[in-house]
C-alpha atoms as a PDB file:
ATOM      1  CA  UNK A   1       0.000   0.000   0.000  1.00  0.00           C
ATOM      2  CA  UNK A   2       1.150   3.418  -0.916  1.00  0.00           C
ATOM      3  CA  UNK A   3      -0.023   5.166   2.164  1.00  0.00           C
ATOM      4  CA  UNK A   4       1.095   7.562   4.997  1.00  0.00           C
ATOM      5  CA  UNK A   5      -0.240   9.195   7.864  1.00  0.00           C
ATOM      6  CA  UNK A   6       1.630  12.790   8.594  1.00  0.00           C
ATOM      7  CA  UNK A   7       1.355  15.033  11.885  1.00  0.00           C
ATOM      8  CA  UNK A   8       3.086  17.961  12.410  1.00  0.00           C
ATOM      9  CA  UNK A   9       2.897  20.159  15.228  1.00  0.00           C
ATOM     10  CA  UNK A  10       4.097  24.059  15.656  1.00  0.00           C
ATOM     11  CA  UNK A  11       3.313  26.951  17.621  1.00  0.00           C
ATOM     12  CA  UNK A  12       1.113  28.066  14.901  1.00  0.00           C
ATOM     13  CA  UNK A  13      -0.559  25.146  13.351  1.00  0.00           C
ATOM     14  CA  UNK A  14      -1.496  21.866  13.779  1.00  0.00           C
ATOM     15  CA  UNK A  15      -1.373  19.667  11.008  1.00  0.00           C
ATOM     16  CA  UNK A  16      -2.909  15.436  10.606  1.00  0.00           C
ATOM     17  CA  UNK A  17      -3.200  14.447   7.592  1.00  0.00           C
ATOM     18  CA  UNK A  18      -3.639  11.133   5.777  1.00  0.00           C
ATOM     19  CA  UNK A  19      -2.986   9.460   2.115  1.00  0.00           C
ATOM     20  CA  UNK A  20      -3.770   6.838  -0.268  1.00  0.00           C
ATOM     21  CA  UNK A  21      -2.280   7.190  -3.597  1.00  0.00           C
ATOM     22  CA  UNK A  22      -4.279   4.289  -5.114  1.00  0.00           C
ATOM     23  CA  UNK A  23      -7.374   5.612  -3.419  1.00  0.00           C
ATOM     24  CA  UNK A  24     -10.984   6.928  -5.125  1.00  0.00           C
ATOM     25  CA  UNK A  25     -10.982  10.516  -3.966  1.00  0.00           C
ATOM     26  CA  UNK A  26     -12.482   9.819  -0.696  1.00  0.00           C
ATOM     27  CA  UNK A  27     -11.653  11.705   2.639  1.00  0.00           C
ATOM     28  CA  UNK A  28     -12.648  14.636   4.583  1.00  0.00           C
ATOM     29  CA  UNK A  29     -10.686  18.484   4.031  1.00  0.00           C
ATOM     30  CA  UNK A  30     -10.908  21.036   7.181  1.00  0.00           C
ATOM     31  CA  UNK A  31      -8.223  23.836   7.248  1.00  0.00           C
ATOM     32  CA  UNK A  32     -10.620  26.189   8.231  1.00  0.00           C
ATOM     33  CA  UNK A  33     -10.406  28.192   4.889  1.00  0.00           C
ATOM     34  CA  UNK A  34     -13.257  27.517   2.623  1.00  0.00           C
ATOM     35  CA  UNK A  35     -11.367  28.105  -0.260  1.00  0.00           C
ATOM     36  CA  UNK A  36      -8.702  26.126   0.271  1.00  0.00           C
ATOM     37  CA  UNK A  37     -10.820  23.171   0.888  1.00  0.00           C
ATOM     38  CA  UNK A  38     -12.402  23.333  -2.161  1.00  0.00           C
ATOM     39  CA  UNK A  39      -9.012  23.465  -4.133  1.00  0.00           C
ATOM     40  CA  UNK A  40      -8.130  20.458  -1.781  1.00  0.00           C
ATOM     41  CA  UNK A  41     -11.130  18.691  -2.490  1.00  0.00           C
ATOM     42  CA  UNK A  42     -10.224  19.102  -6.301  1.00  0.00           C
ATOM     43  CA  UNK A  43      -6.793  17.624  -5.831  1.00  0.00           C
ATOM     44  CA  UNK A  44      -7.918  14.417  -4.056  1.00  0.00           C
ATOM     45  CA  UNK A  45     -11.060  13.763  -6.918  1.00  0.00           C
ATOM     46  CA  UNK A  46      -8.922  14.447  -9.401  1.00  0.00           C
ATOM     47  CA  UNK A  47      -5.220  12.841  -8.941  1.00  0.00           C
ATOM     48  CA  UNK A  48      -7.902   9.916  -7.503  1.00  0.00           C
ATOM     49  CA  UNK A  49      -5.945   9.609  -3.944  1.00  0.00           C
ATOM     50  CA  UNK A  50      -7.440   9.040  -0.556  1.00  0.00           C
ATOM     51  CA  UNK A  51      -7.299  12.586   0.952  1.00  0.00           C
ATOM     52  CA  UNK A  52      -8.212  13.451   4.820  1.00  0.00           C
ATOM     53  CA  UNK A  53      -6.555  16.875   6.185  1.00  0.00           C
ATOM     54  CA  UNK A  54      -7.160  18.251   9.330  1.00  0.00           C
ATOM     55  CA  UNK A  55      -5.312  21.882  10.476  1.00  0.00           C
ATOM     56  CA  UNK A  56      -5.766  24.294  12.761  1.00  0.00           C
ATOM     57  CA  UNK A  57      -3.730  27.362  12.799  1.00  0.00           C
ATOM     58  CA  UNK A  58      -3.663  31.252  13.437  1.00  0.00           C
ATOM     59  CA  UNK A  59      -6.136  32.051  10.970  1.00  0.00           C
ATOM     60  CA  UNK A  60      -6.577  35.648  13.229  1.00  0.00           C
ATOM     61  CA  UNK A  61      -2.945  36.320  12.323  1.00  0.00           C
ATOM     62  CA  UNK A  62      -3.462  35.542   8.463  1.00  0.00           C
ATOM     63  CA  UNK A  63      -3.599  32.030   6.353  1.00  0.00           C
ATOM     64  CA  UNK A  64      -0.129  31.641   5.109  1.00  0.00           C
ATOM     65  CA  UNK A  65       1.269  29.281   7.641  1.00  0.00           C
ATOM     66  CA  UNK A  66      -1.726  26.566   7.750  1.00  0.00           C
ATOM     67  CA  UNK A  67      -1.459  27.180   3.435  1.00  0.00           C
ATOM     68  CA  UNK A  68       2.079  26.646   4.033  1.00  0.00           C
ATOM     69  CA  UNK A  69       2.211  24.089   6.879  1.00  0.00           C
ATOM     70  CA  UNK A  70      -0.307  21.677   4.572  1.00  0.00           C
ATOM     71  CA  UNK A  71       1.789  21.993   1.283  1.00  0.00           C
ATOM     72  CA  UNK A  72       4.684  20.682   3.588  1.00  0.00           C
ATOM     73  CA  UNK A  73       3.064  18.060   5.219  1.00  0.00           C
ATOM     74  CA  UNK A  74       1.515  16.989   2.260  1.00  0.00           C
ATOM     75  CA  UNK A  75       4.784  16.995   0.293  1.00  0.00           C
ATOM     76  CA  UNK A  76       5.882  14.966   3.784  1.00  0.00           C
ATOM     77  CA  UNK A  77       3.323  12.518   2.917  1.00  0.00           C
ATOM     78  CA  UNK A  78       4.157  11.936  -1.262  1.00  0.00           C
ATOM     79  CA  UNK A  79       7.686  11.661  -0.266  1.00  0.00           C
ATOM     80  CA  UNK A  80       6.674   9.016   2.039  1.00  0.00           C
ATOM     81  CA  UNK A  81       4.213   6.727   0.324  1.00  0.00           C
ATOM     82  CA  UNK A  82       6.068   6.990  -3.230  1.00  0.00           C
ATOM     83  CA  UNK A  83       9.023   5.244  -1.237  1.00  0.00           C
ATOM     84  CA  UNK A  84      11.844   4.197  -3.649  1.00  0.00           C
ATOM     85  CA  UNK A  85       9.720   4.993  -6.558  1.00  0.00           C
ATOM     86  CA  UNK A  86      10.278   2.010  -7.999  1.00  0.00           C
ATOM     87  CA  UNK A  87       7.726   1.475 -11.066  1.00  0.00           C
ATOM     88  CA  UNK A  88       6.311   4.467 -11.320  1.00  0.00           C
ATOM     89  CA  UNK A  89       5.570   6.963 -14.485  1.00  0.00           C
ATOM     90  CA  UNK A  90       7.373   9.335 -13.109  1.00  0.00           C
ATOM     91  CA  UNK A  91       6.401  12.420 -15.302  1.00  0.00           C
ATOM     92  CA  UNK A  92       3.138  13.792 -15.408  1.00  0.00           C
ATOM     93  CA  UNK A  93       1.424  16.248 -17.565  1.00  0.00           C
ATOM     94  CA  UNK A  94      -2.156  17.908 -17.568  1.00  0.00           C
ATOM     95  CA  UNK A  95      -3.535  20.990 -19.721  1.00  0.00           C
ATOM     96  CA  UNK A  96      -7.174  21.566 -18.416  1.00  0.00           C
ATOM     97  CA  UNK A  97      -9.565  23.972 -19.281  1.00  0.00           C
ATOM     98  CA  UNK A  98     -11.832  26.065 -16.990  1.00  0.00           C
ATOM     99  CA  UNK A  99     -14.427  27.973 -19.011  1.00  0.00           C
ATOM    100  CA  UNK A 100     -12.530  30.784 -20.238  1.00  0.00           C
ATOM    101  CA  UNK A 101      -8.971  29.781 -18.316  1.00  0.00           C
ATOM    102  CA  UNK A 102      -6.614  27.264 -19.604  1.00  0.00           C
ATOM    103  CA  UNK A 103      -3.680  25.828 -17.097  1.00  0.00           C
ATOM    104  CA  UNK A 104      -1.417  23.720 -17.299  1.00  0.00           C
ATOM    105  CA  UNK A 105       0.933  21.377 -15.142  1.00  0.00           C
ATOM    106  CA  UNK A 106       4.014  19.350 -15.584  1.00  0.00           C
ATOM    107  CA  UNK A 107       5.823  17.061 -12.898  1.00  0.00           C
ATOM    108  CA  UNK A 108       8.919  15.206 -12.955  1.00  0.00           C
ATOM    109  CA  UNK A 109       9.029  12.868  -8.974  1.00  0.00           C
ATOM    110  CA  UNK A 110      12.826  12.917 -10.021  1.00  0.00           C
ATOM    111  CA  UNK A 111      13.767  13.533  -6.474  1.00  0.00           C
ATOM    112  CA  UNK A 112      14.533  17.142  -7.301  1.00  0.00           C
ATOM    113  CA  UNK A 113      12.618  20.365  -5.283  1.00  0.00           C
ATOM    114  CA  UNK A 114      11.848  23.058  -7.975  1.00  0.00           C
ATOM    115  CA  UNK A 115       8.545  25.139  -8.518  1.00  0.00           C
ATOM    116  CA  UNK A 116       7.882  26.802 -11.228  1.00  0.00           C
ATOM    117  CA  UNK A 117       4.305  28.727 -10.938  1.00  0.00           C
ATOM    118  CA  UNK A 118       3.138  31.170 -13.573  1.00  0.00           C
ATOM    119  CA  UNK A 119       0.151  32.708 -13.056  1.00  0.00           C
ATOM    120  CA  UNK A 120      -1.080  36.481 -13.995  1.00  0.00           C
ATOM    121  CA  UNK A 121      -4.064  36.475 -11.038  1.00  0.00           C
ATOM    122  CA  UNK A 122      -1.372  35.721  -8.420  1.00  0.00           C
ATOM    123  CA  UNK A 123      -1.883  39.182  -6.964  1.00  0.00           C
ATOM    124  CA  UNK A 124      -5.577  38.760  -7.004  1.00  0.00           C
ATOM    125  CA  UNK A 125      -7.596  37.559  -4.157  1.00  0.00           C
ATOM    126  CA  UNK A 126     -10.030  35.075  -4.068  1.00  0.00           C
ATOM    127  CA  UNK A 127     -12.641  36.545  -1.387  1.00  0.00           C
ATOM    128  CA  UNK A 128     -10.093  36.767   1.508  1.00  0.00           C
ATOM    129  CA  UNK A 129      -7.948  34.264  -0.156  1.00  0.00           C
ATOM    130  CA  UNK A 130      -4.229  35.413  -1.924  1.00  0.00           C
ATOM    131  CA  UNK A 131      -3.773  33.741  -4.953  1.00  0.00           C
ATOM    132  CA  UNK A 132      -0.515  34.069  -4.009  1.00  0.00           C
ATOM    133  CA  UNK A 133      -0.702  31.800  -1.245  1.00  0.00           C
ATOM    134  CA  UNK A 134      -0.847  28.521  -3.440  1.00  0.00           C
ATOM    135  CA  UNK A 135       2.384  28.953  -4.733  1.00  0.00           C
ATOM    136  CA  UNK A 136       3.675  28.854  -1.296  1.00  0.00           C
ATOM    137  CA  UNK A 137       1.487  26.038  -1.155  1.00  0.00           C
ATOM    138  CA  UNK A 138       2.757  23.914  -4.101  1.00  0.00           C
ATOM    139  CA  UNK A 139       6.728  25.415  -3.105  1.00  0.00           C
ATOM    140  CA  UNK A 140       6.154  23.402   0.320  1.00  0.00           C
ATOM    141  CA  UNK A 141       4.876  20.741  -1.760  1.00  0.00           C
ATOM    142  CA  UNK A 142       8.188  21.010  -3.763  1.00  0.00           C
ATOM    143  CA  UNK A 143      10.744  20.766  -1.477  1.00  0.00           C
ATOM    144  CA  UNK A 144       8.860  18.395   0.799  1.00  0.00           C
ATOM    145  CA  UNK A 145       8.045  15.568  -1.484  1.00  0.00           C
ATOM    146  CA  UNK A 146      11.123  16.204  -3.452  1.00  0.00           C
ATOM    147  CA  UNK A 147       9.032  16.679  -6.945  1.00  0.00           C
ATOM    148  CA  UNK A 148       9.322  19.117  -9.880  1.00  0.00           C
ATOM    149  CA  UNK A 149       6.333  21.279 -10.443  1.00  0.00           C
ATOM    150  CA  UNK A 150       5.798  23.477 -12.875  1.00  0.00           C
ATOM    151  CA  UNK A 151       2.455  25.163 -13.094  1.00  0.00           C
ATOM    152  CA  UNK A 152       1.294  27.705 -15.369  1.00  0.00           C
ATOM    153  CA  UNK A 153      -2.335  29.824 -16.152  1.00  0.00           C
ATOM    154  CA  UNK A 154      -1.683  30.192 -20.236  1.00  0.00           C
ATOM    155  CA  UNK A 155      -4.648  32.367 -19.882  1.00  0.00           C
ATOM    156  CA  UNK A 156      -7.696  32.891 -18.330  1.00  0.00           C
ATOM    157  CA  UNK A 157      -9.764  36.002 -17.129  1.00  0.00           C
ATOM    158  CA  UNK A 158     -11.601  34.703 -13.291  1.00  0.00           C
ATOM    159  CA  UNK A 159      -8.965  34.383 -10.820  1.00  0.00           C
ATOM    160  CA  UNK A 160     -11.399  31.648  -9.150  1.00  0.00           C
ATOM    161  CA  UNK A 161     -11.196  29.561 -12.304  1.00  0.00           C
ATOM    162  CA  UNK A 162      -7.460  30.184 -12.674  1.00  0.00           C
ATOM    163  CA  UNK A 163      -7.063  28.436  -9.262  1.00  0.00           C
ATOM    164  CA  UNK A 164      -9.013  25.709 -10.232  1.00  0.00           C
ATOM    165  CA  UNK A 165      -7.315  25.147 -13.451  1.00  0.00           C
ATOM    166  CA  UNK A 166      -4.187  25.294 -11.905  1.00  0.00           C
ATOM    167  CA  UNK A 167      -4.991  22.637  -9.041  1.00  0.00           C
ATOM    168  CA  UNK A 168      -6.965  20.422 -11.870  1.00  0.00           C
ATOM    169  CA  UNK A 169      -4.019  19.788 -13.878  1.00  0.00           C
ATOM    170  CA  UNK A 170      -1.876  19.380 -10.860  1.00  0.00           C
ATOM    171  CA  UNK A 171      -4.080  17.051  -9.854  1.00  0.00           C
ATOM    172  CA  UNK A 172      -4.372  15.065 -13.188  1.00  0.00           C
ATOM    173  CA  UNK A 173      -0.420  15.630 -13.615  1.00  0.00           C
ATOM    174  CA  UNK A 174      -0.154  13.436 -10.404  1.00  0.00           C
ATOM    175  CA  UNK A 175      -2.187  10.974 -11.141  1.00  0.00           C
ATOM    176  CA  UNK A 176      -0.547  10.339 -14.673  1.00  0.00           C
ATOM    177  CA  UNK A 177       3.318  10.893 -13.004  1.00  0.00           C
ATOM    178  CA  UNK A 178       2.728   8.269  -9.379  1.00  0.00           C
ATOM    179  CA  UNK A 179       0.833   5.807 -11.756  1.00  0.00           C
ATOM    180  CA  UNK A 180       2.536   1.924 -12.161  1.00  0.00           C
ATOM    181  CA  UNK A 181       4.263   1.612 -15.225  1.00  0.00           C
ATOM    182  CA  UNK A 182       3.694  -1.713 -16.511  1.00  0.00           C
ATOM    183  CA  UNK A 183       7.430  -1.854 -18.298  1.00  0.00           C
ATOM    184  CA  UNK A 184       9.287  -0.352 -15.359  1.00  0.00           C
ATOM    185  CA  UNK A 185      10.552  -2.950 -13.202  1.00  0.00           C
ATOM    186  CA  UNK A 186      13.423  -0.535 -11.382  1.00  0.00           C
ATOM    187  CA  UNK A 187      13.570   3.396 -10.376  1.00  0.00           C
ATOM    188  CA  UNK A 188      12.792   5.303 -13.953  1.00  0.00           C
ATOM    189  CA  UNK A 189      16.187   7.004 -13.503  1.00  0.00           C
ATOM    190  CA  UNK A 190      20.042   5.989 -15.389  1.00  0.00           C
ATOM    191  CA  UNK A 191      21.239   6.925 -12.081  1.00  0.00           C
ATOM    192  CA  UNK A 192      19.707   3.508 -10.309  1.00  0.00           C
ATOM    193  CA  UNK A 193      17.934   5.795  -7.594  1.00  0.00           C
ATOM    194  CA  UNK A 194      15.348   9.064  -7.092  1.00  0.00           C
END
C-alpha cells in the first residue's frame, strides 16, 4: 500500500493528515479556509488519492502558515508513500480547461525540489484568499516531497477559475506521473535511484 499518515505540530498550526495514492478521492478536508478546501477537495477527486486533512492554525494572524504548513506536510506525505519509486511513471502532464482559463501542469518525482508557478491572477484575491498563497502552497509541496512542479495559467480572465485550473491539472499531472508503469521494473532514472 502506498499510504502515509503525517502530523506535524508548531506553535502556529497543527497539522494530521492522511494518504492513499491508489485511493478513489475519498476523505474529509478542514483547514478552516473555505477556499482552500475546495481546491483540496479538487486535488484528491482528481489525482484519484485518498485525501483526509485536518489543520488548525492562526487564521486571526493571516492564512499563510496553515497554506504553508499543509503543502509541507503533504509533500511529507508523497515523499513518504512513493518510497523508492520504484515502477512508477514518473512524469506527469495535464492541460485543463476552466471555461474561459486554460492551465497547465508538468511534474517530474525525479527527487529534485523546484517550482515553477506562472500565473497572472497571483496578486488577485479570491474573497479573503491570496492567490498568491498557493504557490507557497505547491513550493512546500516542492521541497517536501522532493518533486518538480511546474504550473502555469496560459490564460484565463476569473482568478477563481485560474485556481481551479491550476490545481486540476496538478491534480491530473499526479495521477498520470505516481501511476505503475507496466514496463518499469526498477527506479525510472540511469542513475539507479530518485
Amino acid at each position: 500500500m502506498r499510504t502515509a499518515e503525517i502530523e506535524r505540530n508548531t506553535k502556529e498550526t497543527k497539522v494530521r493528515l492522511a494518504l492513499n495514492l491508489d485511493g478513489s478521492g475519498a476523505g474529509e478536508i478542514d483547514t478552516g479556509i473555505g477556499f482552500f478546501n475546495h481546491m483540496l477537495e479538487l486535488l484528491k477527486k482528481h489525482a484519484l488519492v485518498d485525501l483526509t486533512i485536518k489543520a488548525t492554525g492562526d487564521l486571526d494572524v493571516d492564512y499563510h502558515h496553515t497554506v504553508e504548513d499543509v503543502g509541507l506536510v503533504l509533500g511529507q506525505a508523497l515523499n513518504k508513500a512513493l518510497g523508492e519509486r520504484r515502477g512508477i511513471v514518473r512524469y506527469g502532464f495535464a492541460s485543463v480547461p476552466m471555461d474561459e482559463t486554460l492551465c497547465e501542469t508538468s511534474i517530474d518525482l525525479g527527487g529534485r525540489p523546484f517550482l515553477v508557478f506562472s500565473s497572472g491572477k497571483k496578486h488577485l484575491m479570491v474573497r479573503d484568499f491570496e492567490v498568491k498563497l498557493l504557490e507557497e502552497f505547491f513550493r512546500a509541496v516542492s521541497v517536501e516531497g522532493r518533486l518538480n512542479i511546474h504550473l502555469r495559467e496560459i490564460y484565463g480572465d476569473e482568478a477563481h477559475h485560474v485556481c481551479e485550473g491550476l490545481f486540476k491539472s496538478f491534480a491530473r499531472a499526479l495521477r498520470q506521473a505516481v501511476s505503475a508503469d507496466p514496463r518499469e521494473t526498477g527506479v525510472p532514472s540511469s542513475k539507479g535511484v530518485l
